[in-house]
N, C-alpha and C. Protein backbone atom coordinates (compact mmCIF):
# COMPACT_ATOMS: atom_id res chain seq x y z
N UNK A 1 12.81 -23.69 17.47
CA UNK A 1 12.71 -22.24 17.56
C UNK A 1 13.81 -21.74 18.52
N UNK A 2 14.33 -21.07 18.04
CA UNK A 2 15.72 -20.21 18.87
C UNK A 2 15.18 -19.13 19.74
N UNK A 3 16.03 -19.36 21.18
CA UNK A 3 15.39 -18.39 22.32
C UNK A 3 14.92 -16.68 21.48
N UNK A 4 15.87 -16.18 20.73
CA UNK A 4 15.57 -15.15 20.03
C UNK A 4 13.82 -15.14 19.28
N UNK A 5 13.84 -15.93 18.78
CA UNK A 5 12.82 -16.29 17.93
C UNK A 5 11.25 -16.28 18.80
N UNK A 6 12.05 -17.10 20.49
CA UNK A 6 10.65 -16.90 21.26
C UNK A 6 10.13 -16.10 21.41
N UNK A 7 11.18 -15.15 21.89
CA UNK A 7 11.24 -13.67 22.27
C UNK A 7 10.72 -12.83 21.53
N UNK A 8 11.19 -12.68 20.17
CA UNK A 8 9.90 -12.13 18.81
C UNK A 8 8.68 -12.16 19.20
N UNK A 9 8.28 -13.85 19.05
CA UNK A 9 6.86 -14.09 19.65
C UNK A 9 5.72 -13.37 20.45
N UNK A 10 6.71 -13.92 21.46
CA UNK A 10 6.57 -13.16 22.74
C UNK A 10 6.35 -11.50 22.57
N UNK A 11 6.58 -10.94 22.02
CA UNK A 11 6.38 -9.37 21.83
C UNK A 11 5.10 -9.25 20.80
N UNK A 12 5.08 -10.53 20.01
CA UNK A 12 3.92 -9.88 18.92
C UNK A 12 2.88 -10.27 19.48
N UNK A 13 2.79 -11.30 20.31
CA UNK A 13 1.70 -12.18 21.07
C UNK A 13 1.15 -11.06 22.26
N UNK A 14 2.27 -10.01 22.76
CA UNK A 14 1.13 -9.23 23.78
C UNK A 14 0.78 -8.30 23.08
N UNK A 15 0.92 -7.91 21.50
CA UNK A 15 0.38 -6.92 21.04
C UNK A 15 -0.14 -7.51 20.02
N UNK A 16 -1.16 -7.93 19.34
CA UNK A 16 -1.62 -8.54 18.46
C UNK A 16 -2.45 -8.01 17.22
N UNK A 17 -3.30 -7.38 18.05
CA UNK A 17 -3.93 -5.78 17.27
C UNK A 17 -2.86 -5.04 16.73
N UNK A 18 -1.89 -4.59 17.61
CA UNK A 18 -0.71 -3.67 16.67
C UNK A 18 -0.19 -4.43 16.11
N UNK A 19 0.12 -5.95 16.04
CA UNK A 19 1.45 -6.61 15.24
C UNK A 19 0.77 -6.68 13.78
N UNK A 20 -0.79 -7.04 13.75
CA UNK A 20 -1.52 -7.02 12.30
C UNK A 20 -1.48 -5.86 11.48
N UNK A 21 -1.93 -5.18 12.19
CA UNK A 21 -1.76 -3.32 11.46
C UNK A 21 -0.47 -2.88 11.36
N UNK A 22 0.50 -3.16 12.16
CA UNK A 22 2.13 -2.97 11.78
C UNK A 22 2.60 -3.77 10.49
N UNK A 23 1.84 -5.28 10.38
CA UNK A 23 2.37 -6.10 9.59
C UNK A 23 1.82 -5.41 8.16
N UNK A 24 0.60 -4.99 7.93
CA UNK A 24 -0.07 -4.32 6.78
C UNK A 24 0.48 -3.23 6.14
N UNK A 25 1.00 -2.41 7.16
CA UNK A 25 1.57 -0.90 7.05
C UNK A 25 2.96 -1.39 6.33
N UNK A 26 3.43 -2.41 7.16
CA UNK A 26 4.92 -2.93 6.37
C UNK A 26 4.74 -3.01 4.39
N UNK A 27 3.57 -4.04 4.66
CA UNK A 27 3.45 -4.53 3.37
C UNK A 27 2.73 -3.27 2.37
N UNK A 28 2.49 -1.77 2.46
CA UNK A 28 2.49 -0.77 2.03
C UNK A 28 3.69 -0.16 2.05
N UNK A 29 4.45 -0.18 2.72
CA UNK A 29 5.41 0.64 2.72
C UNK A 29 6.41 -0.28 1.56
N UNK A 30 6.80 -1.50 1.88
CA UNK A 30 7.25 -2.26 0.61
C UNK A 30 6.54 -1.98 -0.54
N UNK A 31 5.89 -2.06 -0.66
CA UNK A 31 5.18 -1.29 -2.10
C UNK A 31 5.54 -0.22 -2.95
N UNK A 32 5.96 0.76 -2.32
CA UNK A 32 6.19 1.75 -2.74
C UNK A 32 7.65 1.80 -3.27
N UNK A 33 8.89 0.63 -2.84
CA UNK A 33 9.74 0.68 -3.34
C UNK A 33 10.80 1.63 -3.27
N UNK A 34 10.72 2.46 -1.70
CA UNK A 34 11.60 3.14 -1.12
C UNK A 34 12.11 3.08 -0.19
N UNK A 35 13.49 3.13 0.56
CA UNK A 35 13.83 2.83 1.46
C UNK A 35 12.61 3.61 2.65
N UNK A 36 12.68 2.76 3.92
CA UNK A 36 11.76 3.06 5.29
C UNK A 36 12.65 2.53 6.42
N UNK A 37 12.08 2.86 7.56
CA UNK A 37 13.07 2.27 9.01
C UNK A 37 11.38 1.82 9.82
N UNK A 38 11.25 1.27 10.77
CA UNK A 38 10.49 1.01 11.85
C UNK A 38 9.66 2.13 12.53
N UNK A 39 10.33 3.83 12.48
CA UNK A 39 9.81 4.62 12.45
C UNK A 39 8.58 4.90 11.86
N UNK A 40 8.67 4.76 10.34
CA UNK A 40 7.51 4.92 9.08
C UNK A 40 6.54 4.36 9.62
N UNK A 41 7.07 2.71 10.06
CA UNK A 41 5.93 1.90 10.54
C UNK A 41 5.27 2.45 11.49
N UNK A 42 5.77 2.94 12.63
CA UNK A 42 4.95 3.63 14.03
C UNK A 42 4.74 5.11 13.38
N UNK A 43 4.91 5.54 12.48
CA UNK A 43 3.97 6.95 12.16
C UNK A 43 2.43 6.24 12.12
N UNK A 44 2.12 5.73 11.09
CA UNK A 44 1.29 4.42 10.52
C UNK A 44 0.26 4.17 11.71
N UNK A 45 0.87 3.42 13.00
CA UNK A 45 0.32 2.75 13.49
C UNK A 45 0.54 3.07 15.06
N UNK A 46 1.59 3.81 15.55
CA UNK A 46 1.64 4.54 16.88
C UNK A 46 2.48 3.20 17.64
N UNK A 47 2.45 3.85 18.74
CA UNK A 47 3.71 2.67 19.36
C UNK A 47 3.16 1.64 19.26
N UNK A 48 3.41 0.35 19.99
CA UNK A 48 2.69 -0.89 20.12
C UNK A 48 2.12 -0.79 21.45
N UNK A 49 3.16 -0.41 22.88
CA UNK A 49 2.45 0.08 23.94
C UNK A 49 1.94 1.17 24.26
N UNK A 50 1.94 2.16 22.97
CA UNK A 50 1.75 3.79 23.53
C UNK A 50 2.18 4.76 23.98
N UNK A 51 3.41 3.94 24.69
CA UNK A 51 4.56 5.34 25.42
C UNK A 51 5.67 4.35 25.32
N UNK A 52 6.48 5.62 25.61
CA UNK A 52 7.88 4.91 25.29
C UNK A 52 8.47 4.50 26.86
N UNK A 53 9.78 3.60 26.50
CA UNK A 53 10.28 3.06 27.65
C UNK A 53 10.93 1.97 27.36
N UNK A 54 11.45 1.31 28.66
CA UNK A 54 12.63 0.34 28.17
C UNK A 54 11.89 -1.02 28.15
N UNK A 55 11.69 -1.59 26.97
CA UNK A 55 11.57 -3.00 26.46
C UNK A 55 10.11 -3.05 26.65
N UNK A 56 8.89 -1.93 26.60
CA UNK A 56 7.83 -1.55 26.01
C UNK A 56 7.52 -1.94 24.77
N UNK A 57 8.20 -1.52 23.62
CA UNK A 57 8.15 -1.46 22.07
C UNK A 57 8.83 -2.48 21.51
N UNK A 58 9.16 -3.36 22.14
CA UNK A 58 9.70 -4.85 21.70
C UNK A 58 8.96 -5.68 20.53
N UNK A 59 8.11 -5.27 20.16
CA UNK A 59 6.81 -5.64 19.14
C UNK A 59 7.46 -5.55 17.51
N UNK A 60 7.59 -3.32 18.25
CA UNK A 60 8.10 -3.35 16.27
C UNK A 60 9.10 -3.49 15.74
N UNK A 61 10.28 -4.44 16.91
CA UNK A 61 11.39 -5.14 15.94
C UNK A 61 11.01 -5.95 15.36
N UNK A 62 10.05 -7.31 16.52
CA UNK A 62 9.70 -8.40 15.78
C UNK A 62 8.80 -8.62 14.90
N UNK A 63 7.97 -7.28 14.51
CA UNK A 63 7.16 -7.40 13.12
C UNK A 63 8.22 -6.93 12.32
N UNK A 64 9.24 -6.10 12.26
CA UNK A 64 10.20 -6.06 11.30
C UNK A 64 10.64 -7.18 10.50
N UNK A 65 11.24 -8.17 11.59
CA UNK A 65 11.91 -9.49 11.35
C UNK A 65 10.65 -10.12 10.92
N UNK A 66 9.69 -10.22 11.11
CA UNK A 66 8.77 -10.82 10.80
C UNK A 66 8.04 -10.65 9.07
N UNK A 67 8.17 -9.61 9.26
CA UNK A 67 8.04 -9.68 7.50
C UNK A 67 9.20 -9.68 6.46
N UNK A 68 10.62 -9.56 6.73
CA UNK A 68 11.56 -9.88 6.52
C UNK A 68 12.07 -11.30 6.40
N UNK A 69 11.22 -12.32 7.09
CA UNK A 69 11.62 -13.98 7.00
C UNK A 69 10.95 -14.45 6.05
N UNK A 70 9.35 -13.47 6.22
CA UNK A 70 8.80 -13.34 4.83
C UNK A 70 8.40 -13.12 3.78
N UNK A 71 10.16 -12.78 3.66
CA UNK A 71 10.53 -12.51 2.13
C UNK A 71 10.04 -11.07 1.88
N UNK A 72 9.61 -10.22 2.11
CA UNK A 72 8.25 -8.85 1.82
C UNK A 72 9.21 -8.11 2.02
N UNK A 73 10.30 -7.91 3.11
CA UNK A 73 11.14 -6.57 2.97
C UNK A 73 12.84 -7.22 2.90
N UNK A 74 13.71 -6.34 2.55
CA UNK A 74 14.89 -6.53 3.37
C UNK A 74 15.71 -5.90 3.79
N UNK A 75 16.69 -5.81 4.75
CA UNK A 75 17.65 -4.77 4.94
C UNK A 75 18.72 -4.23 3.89
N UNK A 76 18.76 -2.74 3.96
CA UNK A 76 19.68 -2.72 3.19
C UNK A 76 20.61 -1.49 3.77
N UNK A 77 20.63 -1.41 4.83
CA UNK A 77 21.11 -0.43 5.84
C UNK A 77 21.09 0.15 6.94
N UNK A 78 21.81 0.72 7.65
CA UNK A 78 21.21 1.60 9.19
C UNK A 78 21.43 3.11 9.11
N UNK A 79 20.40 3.58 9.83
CA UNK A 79 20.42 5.30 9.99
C UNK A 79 19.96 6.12 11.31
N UNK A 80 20.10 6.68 11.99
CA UNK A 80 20.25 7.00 13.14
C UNK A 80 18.39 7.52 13.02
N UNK A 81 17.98 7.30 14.41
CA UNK A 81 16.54 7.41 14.39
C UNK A 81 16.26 9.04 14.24
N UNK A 82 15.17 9.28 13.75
CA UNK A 82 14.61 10.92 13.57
C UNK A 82 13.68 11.07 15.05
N UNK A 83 13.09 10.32 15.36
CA UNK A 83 12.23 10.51 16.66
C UNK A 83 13.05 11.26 17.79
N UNK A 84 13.00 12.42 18.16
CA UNK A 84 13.70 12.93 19.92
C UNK A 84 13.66 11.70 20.97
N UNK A 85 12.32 11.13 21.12
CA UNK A 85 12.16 9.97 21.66
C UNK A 85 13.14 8.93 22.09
N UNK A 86 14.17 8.45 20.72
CA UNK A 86 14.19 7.60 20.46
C UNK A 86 15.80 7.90 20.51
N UNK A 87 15.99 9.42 21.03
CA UNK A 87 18.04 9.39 21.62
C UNK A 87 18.99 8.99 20.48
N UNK A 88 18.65 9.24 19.03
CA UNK A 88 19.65 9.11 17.93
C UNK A 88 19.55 7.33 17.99
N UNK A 89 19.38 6.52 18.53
CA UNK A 89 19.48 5.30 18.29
C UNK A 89 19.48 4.91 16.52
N UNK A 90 19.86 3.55 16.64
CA UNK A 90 19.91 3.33 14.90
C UNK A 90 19.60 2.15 15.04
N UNK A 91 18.70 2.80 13.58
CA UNK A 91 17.54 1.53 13.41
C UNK A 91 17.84 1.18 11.75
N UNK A 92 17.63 0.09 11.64
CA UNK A 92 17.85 -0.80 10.44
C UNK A 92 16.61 -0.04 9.14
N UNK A 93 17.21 0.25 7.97
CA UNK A 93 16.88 0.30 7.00
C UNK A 93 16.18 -0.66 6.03
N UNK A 94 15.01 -0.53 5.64
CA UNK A 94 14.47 -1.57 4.66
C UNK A 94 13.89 -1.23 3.17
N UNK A 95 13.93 -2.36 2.34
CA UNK A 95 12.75 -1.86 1.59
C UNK A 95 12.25 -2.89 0.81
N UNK A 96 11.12 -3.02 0.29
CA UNK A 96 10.36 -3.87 0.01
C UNK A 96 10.79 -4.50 -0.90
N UNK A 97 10.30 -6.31 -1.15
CA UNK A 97 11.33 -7.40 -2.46
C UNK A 97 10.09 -6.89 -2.97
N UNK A 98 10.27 -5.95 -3.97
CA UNK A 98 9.30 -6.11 -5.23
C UNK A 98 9.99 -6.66 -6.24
């Protein structure tokens, strides 16, 4: 396992309750067969810690990647975030392997 990979872990492991319900919400949103970002997911399911901040929300990258290794979504782009929150940042584009 690659230090990256721990680190995933490590984020879904202190949120566990949110990483299941993030992981579900993923596998709906693939469904539908339209592009989504990580955003969609936290409409869904709300932050992982609740408020925002630096390296708080470390969770809903690694359920991203996480259903992405398995096979359920994939990238197919980046787009600058819609959240005020979230300072224009850009977040990776997905959409479900149907």
């Amino acid at each position: 396992m690659t230090t990256k990979e721990i680190g995933m872990q490590l984020a879904l492991d202190a949120q566990p309750d949110w990483a299941e319900q993030a992981f579900e919400a993923i596998k709906q949103l693939a469904k539908r067969g339209t592009e989504f970002t990580s955003e969609d997911v936290l409409a869904i399911t709300g932050l992982p810690s609740g408020d925002v901040g630096m390296n708080k929300n470390n969770a809903s990258g690694a359920v991203m990647n996480k259903a992405a290794r398995a096979g359920i979504i994939r990238k197919v782009g980046y787009a600058p975030s819609k959240r005020k929150a979230s300072h224009g940042s850009i977040h990776a584009v997905w959409v479900g392997n149907v």
